[in-house]
Every structure is written in structure tokens, then in C-alpha cells.
N, C-alpha and C. Protein backbone atom coordinates (compact mmCIF):
# COMPACT_ATOMS: atom_id res chain seq x y z
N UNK A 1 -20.17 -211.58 14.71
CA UNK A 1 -20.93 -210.47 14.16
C UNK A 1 -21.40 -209.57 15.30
N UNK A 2 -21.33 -208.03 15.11
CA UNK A 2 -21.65 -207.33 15.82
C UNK A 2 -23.24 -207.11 16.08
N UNK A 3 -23.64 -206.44 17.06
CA UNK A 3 -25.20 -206.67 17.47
C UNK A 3 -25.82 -205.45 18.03
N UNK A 4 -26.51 -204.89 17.95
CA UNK A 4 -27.32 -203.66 18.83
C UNK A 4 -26.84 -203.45 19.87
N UNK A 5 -27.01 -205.00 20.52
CA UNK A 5 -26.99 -204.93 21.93
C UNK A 5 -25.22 -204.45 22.10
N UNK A 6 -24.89 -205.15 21.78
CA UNK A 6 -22.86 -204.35 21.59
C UNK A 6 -22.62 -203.76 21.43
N UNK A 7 -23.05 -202.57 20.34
CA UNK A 7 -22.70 -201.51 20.30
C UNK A 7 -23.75 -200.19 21.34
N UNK A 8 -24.84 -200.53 22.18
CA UNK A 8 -25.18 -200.28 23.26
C UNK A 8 -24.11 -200.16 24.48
N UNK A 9 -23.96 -201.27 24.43
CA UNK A 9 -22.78 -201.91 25.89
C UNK A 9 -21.74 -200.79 25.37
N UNK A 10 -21.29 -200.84 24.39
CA UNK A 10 -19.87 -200.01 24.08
C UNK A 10 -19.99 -198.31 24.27
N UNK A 11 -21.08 -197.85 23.79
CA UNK A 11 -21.79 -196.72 23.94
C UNK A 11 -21.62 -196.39 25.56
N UNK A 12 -22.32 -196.96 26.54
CA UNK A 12 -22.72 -196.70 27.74
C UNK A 12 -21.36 -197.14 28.77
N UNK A 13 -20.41 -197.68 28.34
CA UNK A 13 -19.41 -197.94 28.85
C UNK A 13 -18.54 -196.96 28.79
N UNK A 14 -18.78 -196.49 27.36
CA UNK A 14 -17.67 -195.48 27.66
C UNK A 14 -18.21 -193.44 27.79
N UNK A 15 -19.52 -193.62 27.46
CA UNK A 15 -19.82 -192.41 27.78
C UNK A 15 -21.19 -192.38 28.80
N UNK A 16 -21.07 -191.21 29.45
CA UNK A 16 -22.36 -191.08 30.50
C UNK A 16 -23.46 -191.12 29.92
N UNK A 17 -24.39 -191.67 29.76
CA UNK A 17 -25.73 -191.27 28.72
C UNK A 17 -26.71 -191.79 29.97
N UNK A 18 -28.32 -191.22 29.54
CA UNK A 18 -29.38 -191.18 30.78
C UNK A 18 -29.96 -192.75 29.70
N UNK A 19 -29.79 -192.61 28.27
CA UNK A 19 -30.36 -193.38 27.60
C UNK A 19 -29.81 -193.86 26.22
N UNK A 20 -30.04 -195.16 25.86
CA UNK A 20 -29.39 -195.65 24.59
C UNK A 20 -29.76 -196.77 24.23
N UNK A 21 -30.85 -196.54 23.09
CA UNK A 21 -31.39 -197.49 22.15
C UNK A 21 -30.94 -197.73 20.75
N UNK A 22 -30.26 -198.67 20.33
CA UNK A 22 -29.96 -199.23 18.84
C UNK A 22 -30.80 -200.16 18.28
N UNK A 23 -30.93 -200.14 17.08
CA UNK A 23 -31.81 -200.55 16.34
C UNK A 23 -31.20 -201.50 15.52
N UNK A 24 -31.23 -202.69 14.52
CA UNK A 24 -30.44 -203.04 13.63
C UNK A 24 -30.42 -204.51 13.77
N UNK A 25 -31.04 -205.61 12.64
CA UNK A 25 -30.23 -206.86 12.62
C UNK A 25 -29.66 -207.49 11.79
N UNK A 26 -29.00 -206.74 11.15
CA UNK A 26 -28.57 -207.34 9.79
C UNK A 26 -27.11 -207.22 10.50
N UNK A 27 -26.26 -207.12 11.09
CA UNK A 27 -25.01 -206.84 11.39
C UNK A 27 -24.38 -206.05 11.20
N UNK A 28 -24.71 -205.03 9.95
CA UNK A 28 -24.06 -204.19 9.15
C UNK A 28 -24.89 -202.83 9.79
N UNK A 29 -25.86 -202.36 9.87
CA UNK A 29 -26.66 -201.14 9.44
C UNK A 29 -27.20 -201.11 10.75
N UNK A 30 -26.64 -199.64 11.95
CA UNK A 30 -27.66 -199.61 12.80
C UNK A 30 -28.08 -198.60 12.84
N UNK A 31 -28.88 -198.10 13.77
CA UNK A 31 -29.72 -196.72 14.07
C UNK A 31 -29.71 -196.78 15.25
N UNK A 32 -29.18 -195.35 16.21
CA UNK A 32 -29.24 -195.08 17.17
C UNK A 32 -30.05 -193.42 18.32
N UNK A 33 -30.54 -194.20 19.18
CA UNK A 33 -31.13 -192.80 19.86
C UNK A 33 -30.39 -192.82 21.44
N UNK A 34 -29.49 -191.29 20.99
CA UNK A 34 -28.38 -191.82 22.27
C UNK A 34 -28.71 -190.09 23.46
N UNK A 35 -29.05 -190.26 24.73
CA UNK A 35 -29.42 -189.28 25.16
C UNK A 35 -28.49 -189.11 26.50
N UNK A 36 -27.43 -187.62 26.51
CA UNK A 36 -26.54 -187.28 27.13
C UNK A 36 -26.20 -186.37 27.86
N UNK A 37 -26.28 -185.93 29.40
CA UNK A 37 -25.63 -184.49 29.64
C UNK A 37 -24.83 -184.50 28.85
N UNK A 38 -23.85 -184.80 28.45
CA UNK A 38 -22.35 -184.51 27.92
C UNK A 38 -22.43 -184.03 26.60
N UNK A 39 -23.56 -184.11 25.73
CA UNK A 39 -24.15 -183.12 24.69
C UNK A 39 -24.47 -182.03 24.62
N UNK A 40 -24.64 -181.32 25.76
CA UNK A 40 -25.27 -179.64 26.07
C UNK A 40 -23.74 -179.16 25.45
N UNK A 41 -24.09 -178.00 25.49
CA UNK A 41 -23.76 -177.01 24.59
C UNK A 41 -22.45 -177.58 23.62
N UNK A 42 -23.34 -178.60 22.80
CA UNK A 42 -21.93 -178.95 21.44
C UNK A 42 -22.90 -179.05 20.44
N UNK A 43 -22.70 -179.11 19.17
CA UNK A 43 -23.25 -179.13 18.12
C UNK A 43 -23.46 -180.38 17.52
N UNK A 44 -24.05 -180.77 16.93
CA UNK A 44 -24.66 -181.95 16.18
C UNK A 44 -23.26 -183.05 15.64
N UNK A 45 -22.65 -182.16 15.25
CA UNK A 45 -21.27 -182.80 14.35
C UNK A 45 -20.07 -183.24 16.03
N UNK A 46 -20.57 -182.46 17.33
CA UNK A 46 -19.19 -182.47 18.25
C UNK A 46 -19.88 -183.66 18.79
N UNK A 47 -21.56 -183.55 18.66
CA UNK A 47 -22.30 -185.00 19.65
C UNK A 47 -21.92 -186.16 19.62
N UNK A 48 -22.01 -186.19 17.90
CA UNK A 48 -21.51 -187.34 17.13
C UNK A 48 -20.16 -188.41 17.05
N UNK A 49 -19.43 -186.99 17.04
CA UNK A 49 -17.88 -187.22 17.25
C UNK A 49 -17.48 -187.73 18.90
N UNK A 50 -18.36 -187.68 20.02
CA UNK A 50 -18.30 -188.46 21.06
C UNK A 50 -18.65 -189.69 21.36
N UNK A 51 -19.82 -189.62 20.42
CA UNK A 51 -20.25 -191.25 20.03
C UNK A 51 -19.14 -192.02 19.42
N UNK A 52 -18.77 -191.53 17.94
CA UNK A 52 -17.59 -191.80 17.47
C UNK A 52 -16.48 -192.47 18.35
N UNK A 53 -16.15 -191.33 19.38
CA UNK A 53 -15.18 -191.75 20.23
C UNK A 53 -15.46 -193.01 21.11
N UNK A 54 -16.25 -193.10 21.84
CA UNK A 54 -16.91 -194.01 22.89
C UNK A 54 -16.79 -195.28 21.91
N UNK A 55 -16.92 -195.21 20.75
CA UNK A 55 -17.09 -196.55 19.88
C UNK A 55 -15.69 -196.86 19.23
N UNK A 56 -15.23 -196.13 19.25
CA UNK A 56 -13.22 -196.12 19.09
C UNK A 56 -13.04 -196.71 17.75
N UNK A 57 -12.44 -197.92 17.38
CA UNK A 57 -11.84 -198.46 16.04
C UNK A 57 -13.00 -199.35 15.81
N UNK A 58 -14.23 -199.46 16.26
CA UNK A 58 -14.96 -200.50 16.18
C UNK A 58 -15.69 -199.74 14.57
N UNK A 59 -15.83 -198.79 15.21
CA UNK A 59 -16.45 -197.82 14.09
C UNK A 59 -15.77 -198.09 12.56
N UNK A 60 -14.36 -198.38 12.86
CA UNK A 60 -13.85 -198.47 10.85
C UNK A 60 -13.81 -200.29 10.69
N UNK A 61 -13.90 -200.99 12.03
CA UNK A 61 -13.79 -202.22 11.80
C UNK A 61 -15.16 -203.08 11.78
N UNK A 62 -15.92 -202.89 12.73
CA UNK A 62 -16.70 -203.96 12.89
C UNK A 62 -18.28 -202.94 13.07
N UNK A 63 -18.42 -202.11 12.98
CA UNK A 63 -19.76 -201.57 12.49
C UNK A 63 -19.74 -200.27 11.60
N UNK A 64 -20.35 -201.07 10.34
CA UNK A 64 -20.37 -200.15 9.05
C UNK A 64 -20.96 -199.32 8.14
N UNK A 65 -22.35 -199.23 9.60
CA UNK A 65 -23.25 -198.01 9.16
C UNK A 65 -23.71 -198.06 10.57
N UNK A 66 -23.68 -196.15 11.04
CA UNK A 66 -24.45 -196.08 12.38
C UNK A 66 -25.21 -194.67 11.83
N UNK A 67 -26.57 -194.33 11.97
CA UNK A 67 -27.22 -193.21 12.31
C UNK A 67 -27.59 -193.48 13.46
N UNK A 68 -27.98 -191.62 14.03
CA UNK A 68 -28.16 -191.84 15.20
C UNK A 68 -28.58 -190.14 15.11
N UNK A 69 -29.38 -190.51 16.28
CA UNK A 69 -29.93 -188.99 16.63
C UNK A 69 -29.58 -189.31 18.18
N UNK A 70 -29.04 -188.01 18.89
CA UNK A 70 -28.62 -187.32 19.95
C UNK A 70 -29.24 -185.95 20.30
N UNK A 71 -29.56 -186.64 21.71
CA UNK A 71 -30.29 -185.55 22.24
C UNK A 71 -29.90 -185.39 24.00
N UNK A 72 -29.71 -184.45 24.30
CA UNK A 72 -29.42 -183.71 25.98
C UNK A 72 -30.99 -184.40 26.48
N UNK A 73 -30.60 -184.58 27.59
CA UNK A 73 -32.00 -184.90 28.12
C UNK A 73 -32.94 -183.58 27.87
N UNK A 74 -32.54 -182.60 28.24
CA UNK A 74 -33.93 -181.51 28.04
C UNK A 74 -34.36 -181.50 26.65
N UNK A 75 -33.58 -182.04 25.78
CA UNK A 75 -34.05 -182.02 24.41
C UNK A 75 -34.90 -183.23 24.13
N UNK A 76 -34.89 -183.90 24.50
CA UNK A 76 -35.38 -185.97 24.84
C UNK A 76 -36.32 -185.59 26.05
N UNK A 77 -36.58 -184.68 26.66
CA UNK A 77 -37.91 -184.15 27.50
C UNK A 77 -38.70 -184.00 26.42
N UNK A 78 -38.33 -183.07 26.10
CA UNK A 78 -39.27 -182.01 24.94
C UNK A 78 -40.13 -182.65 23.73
N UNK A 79 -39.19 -183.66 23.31
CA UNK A 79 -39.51 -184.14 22.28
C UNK A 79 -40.88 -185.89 22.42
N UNK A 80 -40.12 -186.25 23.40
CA UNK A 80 -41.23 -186.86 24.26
C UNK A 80 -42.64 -186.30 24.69
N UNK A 81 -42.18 -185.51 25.27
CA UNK A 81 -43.73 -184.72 24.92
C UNK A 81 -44.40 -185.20 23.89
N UNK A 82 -44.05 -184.86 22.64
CA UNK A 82 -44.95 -184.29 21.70
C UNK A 82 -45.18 -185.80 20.74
């Protein structure tokens, strides 16, 4: 069974991120807060679709619900703040 912590490792392995927290223990259902230069200037749907990528076939096989919010570090500044 897949785990937070794995789909972390898989995340950060394959893309640059400053930060990456998953949430989730049921095996099935996670939630993620994934924070990236490599997010500046793309849109919500292109962020995603890098996550997507970084997580490759795991995504249709072995984890079967991910939310996630993505944020550029200056956006994960900002929001920290407040």
C-alpha cells in the first residue's frame, strides 16, 4: 500500500520543489501542499500536470485520489504570512 511518505519521495525525486507535504492514511485519498520555482509563470491546471508528471503511472495505478494545492515560493511567502 502506498503512503504519504511515497508519494513525497516520488514528488521530490522527480521535480525541484523548496517544499512537500502529503497528508493521507487510508492508502487511497491524499492531500498535498507542493511548493516550486518550476511553477512561476504556469497556471493552476500546467502546475498540476507537473505533479502529474513527477508521479508518472503511479497516478492511474497505485494512488487514487490526490488534491493538492501548489504554490511558487513567493506565493507560499505570502500566504504564510497571513
Amino acid at each position: 500500500m502506498i503512503t504519504a511518505e511515497n508519494i513525497k519521495q516520488y514528488i521530490e525525486t522527480s521535480l525541484p520543489c523548496d517544499q512537500v507535504q502529503v497528508e493521507g492514511d487510508d492508502g487511497h485519498h491524499f492531500h498535498a501542499v507542493i511548493v516550486s520555482a518550476e511553477f512561476r509563470d504556469k497556471s493552476m491546471i500546467q502546475q498540476h500536470q507537473l505533479v502529474y508528471k513527477a508521479l508518472g503511472d503511479r497516478m492511474k495505478q497505485e494512488i487514487h485520489a490526490l488534491s493538492m494545492k501548489t504554490y511558487t515560493p513567493e506565493q507560499w511567502s505570502e500566504q504564510t504570512q497571513h
